[in-house]
Protein backbone atom coordinates (compact mmCIF):
# COMPACT_ATOMS: atom_id res chain seq x y z
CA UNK A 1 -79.57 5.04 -77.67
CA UNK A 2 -75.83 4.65 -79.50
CA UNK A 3 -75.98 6.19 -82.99
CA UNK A 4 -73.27 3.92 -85.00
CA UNK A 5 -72.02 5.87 -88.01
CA UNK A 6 -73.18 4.16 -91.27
CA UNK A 7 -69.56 3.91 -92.52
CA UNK A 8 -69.07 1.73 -89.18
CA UNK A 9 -72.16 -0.32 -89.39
CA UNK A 10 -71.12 -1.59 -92.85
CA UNK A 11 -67.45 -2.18 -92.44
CA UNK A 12 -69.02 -4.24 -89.16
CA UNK A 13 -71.64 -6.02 -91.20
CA UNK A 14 -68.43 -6.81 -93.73
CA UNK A 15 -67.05 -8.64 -91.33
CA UNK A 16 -69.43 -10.79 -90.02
CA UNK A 17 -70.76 -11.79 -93.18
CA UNK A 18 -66.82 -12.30 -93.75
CA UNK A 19 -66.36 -14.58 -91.46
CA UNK A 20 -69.73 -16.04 -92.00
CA UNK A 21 -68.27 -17.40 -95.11
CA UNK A 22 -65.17 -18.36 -94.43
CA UNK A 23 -66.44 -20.85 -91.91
CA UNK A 24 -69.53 -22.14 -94.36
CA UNK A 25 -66.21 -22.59 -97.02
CA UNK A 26 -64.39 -24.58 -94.13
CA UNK A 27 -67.48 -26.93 -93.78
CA UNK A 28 -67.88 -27.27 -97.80
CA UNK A 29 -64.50 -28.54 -97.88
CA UNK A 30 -64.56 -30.97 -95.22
CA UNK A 31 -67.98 -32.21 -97.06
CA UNK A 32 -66.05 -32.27 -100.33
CA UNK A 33 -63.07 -34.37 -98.81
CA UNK A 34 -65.25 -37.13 -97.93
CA UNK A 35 -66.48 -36.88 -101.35
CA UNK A 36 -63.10 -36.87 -103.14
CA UNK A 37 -62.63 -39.93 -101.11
CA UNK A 38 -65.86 -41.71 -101.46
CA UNK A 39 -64.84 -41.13 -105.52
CA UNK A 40 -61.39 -42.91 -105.45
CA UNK A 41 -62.70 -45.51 -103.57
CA UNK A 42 -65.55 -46.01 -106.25
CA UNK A 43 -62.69 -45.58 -109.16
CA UNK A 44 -60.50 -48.15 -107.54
CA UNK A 45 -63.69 -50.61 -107.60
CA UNK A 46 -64.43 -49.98 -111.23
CA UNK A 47 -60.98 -50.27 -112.26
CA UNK A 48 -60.11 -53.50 -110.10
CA UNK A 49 -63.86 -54.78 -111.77
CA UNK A 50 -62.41 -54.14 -115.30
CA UNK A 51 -58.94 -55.59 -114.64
CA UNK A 52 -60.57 -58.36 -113.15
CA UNK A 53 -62.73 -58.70 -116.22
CA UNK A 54 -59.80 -58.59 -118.57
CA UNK A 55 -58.00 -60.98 -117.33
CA UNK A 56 -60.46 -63.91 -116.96
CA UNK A 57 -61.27 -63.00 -120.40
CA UNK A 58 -57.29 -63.00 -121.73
CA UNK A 59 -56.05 -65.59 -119.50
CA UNK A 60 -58.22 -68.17 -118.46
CA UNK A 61 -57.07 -71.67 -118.37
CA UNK A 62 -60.21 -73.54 -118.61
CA UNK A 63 -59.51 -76.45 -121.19
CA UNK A 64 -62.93 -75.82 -122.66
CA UNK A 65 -63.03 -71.99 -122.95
CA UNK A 66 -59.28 -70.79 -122.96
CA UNK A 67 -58.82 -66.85 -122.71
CA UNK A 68 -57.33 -65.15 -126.02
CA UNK A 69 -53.22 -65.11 -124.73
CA UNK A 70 -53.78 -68.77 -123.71
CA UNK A 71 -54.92 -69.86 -126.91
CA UNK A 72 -52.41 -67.91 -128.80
CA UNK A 73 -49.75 -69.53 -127.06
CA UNK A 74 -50.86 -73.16 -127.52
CA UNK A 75 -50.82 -71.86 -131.41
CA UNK A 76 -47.79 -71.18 -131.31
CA UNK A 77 -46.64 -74.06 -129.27
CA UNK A 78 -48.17 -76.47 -131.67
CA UNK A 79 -46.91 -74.61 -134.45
CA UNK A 80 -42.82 -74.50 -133.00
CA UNK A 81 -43.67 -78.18 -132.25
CA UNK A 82 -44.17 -79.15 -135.55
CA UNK A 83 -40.85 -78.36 -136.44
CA UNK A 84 -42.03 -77.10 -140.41
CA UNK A 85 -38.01 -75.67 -140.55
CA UNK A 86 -37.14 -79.31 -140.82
CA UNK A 87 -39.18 -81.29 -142.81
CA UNK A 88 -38.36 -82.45 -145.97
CA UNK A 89 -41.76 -81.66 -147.54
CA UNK A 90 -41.03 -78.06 -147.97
C-alpha cells in the first residue's frame, strides 16, 4: 500500500471538490437562464395585459360607454363647435 502525504491528499481533495463546483455552478446557470427567460416572457404578458387594459379603458369608441380621451375630445369638439368667440351674447 501507497502512503500519499497528507499535504497531497488535501491539495487533491481541493481539486476535486473544485471542480465539483464549478460544474454544479455551470448547471445552476443554465437552470437560471431558462428562468430569466420564463420571467420576461411573464413581464411581457403582464405588461401587454395592462396596456391592453388601458387602452380599452381610454379609448374606446363604443357610442354608449366612450373611453376617457374619447369623451374629452367630443367635449371639446362640441365646445369649438359652438363657436362662444362669436356670439353676440357675451
Amino acid at each position: 500500500m501507497v502512503r500519499i502525504p497528507k499535504k497531497l491528499r488535501d491539495s487533491s481533495f481541493f481539486l476535486v471538490e473544485a471542480h465539483l463546483s464549478q460544474s454544479r455552478l455551470k448547471s445552476n446557470r443554465r437552470g437560471e437562464r431558462g428562468q430569466i427567460a420564463i420571467e420576461y416572457v411573464l413581464i411581457l404578458v403582464v405588461a401587454v395585459t395592462i396596456a391592453v387594459t388601458l387602452t380599452k379603458g381610454l379609448v374606446n369608441r363604443d357610442p354608449q360607454d366612450p373611453g376617457l380621451i374619447i369623451q374629452s375630445w367630443v367635449n371639446i369638439l362640441s365646445t369649438v363647435g359652438k363657436d362662444l368667440a362669436d356670439s353676440p351674447a357675451r
